[in-house]
N, C-alpha and C. Protein backbone atom coordinates (compact mmCIF):
# COMPACT_ATOMS: atom_id res chain seq x y z
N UNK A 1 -7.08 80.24 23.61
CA UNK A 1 -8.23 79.87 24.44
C UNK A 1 -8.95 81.14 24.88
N UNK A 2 -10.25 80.92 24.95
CA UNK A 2 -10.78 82.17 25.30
C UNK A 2 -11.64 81.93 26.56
N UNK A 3 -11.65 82.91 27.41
CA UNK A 3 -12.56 82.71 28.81
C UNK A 3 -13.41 83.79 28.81
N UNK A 4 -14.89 83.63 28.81
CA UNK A 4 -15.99 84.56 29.13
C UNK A 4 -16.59 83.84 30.20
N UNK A 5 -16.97 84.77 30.82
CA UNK A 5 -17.79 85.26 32.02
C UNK A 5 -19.11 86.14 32.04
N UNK A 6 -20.26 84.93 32.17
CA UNK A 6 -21.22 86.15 32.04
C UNK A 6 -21.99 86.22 33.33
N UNK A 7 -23.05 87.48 33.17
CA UNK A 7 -23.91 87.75 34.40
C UNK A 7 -24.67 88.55 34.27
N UNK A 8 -25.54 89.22 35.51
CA UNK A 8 -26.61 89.49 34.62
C UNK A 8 -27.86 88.92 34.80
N UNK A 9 -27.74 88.00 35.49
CA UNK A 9 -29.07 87.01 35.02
C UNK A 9 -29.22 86.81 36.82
N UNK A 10 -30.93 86.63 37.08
CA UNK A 10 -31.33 86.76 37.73
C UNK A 10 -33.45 86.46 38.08
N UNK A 11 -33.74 86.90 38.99
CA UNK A 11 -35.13 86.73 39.27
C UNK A 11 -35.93 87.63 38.63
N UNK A 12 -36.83 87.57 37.58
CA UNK A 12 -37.69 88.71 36.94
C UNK A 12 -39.11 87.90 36.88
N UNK A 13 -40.03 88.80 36.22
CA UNK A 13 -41.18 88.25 36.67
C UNK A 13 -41.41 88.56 34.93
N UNK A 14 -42.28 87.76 34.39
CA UNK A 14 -43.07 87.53 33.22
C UNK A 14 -43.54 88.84 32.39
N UNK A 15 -42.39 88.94 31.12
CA UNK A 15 -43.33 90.71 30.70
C UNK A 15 -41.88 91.79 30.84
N UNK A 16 -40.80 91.03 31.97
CA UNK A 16 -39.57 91.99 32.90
C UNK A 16 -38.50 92.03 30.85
N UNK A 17 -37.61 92.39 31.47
CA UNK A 17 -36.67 93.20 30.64
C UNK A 17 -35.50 92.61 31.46
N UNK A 18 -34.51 92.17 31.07
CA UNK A 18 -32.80 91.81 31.63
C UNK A 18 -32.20 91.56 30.69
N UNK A 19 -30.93 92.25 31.11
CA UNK A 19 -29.58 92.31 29.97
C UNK A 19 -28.21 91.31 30.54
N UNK A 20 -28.43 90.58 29.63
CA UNK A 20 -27.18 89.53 29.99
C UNK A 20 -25.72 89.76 29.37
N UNK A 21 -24.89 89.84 30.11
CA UNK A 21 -23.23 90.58 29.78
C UNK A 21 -22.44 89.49 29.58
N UNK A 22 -21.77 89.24 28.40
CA UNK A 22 -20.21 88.28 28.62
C UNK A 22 -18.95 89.03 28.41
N UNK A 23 -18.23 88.83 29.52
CA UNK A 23 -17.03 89.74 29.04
C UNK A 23 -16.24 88.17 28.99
N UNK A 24 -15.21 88.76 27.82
CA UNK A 24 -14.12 87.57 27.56
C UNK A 24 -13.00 88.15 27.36
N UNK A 25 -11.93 86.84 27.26
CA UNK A 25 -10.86 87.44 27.56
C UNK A 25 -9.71 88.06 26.16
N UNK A 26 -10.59 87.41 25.03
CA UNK A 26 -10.50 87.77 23.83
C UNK A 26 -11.35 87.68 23.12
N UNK A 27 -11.53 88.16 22.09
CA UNK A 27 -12.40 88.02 20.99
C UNK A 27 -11.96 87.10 19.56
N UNK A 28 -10.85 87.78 19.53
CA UNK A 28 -10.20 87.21 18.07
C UNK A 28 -11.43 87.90 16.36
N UNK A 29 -11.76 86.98 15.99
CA UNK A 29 -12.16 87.54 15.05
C UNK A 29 -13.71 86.17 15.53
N UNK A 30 -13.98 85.63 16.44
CA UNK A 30 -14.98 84.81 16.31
C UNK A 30 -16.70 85.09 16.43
N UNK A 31 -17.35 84.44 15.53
CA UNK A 31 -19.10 84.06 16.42
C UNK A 31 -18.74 84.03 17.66
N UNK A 32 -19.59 84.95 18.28
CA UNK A 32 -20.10 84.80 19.41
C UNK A 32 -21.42 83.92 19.52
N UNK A 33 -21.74 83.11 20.77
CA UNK A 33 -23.29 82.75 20.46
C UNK A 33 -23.45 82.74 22.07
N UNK A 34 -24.54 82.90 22.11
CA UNK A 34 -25.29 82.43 23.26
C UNK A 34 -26.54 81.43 23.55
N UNK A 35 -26.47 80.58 24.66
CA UNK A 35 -27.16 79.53 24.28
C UNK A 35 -27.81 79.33 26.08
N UNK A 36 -28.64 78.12 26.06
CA UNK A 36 -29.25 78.26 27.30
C UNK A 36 -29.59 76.65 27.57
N UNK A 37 -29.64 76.60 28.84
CA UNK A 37 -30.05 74.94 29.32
C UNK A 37 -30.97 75.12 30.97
N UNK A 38 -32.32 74.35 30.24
CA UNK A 38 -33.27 74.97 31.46
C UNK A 38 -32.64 73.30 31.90
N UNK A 39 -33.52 73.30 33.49
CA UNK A 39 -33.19 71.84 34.09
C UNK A 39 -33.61 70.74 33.35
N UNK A 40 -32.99 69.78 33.62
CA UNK A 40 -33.15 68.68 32.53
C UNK A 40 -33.55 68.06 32.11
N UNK A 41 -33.20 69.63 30.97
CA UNK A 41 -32.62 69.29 29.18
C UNK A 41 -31.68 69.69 28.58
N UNK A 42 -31.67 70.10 27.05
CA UNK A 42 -29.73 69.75 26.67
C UNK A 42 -29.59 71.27 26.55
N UNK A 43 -28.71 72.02 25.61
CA UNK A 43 -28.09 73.13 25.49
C UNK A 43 -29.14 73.58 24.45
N UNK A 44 -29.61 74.46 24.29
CA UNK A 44 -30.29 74.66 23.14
C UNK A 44 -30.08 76.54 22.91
N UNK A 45 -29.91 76.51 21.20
CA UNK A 45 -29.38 77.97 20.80
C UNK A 45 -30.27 78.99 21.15
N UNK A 46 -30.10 80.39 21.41
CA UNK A 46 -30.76 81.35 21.41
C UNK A 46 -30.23 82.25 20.16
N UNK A 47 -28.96 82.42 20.19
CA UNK A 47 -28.56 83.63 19.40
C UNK A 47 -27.03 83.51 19.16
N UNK A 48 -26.57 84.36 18.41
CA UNK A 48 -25.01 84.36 17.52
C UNK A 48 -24.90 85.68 17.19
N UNK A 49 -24.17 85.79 17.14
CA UNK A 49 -23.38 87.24 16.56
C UNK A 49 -21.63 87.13 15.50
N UNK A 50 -21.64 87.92 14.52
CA UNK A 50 -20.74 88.12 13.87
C UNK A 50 -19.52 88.92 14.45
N UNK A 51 -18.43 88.98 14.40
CA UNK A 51 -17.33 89.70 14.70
C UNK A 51 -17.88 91.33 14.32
N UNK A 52 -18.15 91.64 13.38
CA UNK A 52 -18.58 93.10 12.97
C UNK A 52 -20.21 93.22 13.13
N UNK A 53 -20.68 92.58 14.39
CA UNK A 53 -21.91 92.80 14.55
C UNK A 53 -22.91 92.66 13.58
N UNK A 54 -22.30 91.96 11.90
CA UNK A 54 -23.41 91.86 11.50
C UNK A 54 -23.90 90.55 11.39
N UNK A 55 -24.90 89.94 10.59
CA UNK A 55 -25.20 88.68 10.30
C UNK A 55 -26.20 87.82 12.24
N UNK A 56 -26.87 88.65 12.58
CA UNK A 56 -27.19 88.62 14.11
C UNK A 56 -28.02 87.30 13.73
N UNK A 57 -28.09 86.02 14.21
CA UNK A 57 -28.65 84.99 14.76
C UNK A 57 -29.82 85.03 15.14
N UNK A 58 -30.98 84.52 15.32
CA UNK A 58 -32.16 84.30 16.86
C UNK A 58 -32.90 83.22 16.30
N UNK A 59 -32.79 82.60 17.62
CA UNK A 59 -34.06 81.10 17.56
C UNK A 59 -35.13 82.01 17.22
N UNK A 60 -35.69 81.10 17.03
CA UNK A 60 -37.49 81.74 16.78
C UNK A 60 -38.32 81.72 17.76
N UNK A 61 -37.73 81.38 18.56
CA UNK A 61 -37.99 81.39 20.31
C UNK A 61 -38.24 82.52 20.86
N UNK A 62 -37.40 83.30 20.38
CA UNK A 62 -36.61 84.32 21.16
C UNK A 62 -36.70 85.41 20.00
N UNK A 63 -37.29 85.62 18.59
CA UNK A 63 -37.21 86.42 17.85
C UNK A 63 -38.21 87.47 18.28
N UNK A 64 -37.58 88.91 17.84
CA UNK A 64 -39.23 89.94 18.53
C UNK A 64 -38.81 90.42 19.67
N UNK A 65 -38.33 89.20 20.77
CA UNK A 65 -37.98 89.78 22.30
C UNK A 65 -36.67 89.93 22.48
N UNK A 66 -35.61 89.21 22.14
CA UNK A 66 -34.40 89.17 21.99
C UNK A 66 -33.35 90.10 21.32
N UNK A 67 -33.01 90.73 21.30
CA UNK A 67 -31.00 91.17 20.60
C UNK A 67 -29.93 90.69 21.02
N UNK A 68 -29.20 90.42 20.03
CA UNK A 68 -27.54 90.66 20.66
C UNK A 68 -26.67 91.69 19.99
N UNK A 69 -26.04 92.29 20.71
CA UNK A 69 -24.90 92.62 20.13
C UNK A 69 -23.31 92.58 20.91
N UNK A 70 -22.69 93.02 20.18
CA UNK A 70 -20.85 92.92 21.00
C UNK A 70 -20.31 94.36 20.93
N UNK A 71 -19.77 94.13 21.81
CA UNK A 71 -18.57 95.67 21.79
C UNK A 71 -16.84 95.12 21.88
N UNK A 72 -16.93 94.71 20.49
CA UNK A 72 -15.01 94.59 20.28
C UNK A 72 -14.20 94.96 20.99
N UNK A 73 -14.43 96.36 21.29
CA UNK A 73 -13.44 96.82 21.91
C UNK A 73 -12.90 96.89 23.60
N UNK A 74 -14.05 96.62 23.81
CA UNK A 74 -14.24 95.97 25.27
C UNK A 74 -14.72 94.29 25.31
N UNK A 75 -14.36 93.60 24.54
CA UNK A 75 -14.03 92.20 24.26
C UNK A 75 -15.41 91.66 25.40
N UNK A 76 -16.88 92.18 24.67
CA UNK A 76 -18.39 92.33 25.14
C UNK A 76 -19.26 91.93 24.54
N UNK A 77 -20.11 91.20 24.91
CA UNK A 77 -21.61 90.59 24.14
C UNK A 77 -22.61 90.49 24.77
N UNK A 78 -23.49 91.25 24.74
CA UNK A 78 -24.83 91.55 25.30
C UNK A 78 -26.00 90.44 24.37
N UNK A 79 -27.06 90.10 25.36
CA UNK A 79 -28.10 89.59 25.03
C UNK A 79 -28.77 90.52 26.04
N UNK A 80 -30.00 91.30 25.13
CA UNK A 80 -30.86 91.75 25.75
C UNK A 80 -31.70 90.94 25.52
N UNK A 81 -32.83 90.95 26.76
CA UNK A 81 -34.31 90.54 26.89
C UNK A 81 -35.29 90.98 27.18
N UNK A 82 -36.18 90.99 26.33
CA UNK A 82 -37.47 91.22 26.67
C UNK A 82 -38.56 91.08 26.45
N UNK A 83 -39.81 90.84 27.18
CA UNK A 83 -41.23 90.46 27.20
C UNK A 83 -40.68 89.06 27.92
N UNK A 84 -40.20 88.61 28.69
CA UNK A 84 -39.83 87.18 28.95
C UNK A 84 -40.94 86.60 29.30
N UNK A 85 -40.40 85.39 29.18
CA UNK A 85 -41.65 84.23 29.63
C UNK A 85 -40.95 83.35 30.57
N UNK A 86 -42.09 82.56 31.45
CA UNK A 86 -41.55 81.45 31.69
C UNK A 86 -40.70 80.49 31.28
N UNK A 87 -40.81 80.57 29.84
CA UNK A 87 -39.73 79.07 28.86
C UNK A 87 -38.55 79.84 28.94
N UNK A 88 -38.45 80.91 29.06
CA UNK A 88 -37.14 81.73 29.03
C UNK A 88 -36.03 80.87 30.43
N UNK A 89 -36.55 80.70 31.42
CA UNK A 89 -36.38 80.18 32.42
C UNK A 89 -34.95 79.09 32.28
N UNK A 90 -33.39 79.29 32.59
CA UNK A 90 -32.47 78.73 31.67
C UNK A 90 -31.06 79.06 32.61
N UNK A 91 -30.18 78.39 32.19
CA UNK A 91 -28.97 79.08 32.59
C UNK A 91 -28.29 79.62 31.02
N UNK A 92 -28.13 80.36 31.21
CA UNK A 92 -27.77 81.07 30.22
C UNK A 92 -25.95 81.35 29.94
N UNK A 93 -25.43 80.70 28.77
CA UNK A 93 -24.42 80.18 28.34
C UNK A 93 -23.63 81.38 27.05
N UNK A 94 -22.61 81.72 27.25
CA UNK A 94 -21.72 82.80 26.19
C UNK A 94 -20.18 82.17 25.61
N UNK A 95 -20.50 81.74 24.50
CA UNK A 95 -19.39 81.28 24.35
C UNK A 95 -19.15 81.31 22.33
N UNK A 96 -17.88 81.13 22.16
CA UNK A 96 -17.10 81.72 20.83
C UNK A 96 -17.26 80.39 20.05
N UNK A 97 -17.46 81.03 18.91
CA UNK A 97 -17.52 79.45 17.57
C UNK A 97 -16.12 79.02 17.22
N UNK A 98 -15.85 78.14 17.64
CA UNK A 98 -14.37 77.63 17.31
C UNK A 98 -14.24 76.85 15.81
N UNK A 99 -15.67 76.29 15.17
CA UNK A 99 -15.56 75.10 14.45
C UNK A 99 -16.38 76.06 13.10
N UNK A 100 -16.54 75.32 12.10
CA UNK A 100 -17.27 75.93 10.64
C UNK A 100 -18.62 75.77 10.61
N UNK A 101 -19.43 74.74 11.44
CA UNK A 101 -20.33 74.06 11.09
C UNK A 101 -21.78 75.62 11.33
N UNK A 102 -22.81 74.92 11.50
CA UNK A 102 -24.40 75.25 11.69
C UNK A 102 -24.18 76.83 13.13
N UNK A 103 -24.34 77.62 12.80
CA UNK A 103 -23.98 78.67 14.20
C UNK A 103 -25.22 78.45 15.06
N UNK A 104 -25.90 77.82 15.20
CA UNK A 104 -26.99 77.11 15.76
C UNK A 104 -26.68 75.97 16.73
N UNK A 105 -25.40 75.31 15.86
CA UNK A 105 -24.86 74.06 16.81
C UNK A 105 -24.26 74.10 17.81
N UNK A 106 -24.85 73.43 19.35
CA UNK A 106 -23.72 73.80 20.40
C UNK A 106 -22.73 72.91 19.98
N UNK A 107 -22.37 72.16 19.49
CA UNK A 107 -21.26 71.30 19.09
C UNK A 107 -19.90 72.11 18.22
N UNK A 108 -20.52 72.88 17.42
CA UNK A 108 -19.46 74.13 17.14
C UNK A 108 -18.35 75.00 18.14
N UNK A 109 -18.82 74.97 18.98
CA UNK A 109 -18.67 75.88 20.44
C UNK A 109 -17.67 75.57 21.25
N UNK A 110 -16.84 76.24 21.84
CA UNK A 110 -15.39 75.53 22.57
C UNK A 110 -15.93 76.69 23.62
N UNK A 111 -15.14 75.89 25.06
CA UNK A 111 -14.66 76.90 26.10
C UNK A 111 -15.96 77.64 27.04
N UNK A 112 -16.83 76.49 27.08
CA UNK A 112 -18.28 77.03 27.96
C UNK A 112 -17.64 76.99 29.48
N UNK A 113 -18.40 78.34 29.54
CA UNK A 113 -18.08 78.63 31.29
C UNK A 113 -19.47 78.03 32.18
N UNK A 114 -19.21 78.66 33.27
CA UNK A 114 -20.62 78.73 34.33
C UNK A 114 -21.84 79.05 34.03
N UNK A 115 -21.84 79.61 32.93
CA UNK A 115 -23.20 80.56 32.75
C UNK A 115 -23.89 81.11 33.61
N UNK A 116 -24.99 82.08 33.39
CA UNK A 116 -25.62 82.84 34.47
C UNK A 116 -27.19 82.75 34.55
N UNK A 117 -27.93 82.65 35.36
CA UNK A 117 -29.13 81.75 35.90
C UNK A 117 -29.90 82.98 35.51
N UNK A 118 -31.09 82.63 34.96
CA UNK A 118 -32.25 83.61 34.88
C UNK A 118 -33.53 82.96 35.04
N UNK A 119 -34.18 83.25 36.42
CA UNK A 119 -35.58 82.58 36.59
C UNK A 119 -36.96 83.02 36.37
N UNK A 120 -37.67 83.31 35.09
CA UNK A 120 -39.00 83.86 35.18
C UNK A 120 -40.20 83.85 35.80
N UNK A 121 -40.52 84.07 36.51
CA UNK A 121 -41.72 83.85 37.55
C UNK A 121 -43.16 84.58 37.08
N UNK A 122 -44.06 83.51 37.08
CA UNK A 122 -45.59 84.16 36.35
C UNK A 122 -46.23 85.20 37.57
């Protein structure tokens, strides 16, 4: 079982820059992804990452403004942001691919925590 914890996320204003952190409690050899759920609506993908950082993910949402990467060795996955927008506006979700399917799918995904709130303001 794996437990991440992310944070990071917070009040920025339209155009701002924020770096969102998951530390977990292992890595193993899995996708990482990160995903987001503004108020309600459902989970929807932002981004994925490979065990060796390669093969990097991004909605098309988020392509241009977005990176991810991980630091293995500190069992770490960063989503940077930037140029945000309002739609960015989300709780923002870090969690490991347990299953084979679509790395896009939150249904792939085991072991979602709290996630961490990021509010864009125009």
């Amino acid at each position: 079982q794996v437990h991440a914890v992310e944070s990071g996320g917070g009040f920025v204003k339209v155009g701002d820059s924020l770096r969102l952190t998951c530390a977990a409690s292992a890595f193993r050899s899995y996708v990482m992804g990160w995903f987001r759920q503004a108020p309600g609506k459902g989970r929807e993908f932002v981004a994925a990452i490979g065990y060796g950082n390669d093969r990097p993910l991004l909605d098309d949402s988020v392509k241009g403004r977005f990176t991810v990467s991980r630091d293995n060795r500190n069992n770490t996955v960063y989503l940077e942001m930037n140029k945000v927008k309002p739609e960015d506006t989300a709780t923002y979700f870090c969690v490991p691919k347990t299953r084979v399917g679509p790395r896009s799918s939150a249904d792939e995904y085991d072991y979602w925590g709290q996630g961490t709130q990021v509010i864009v303001s125009s």
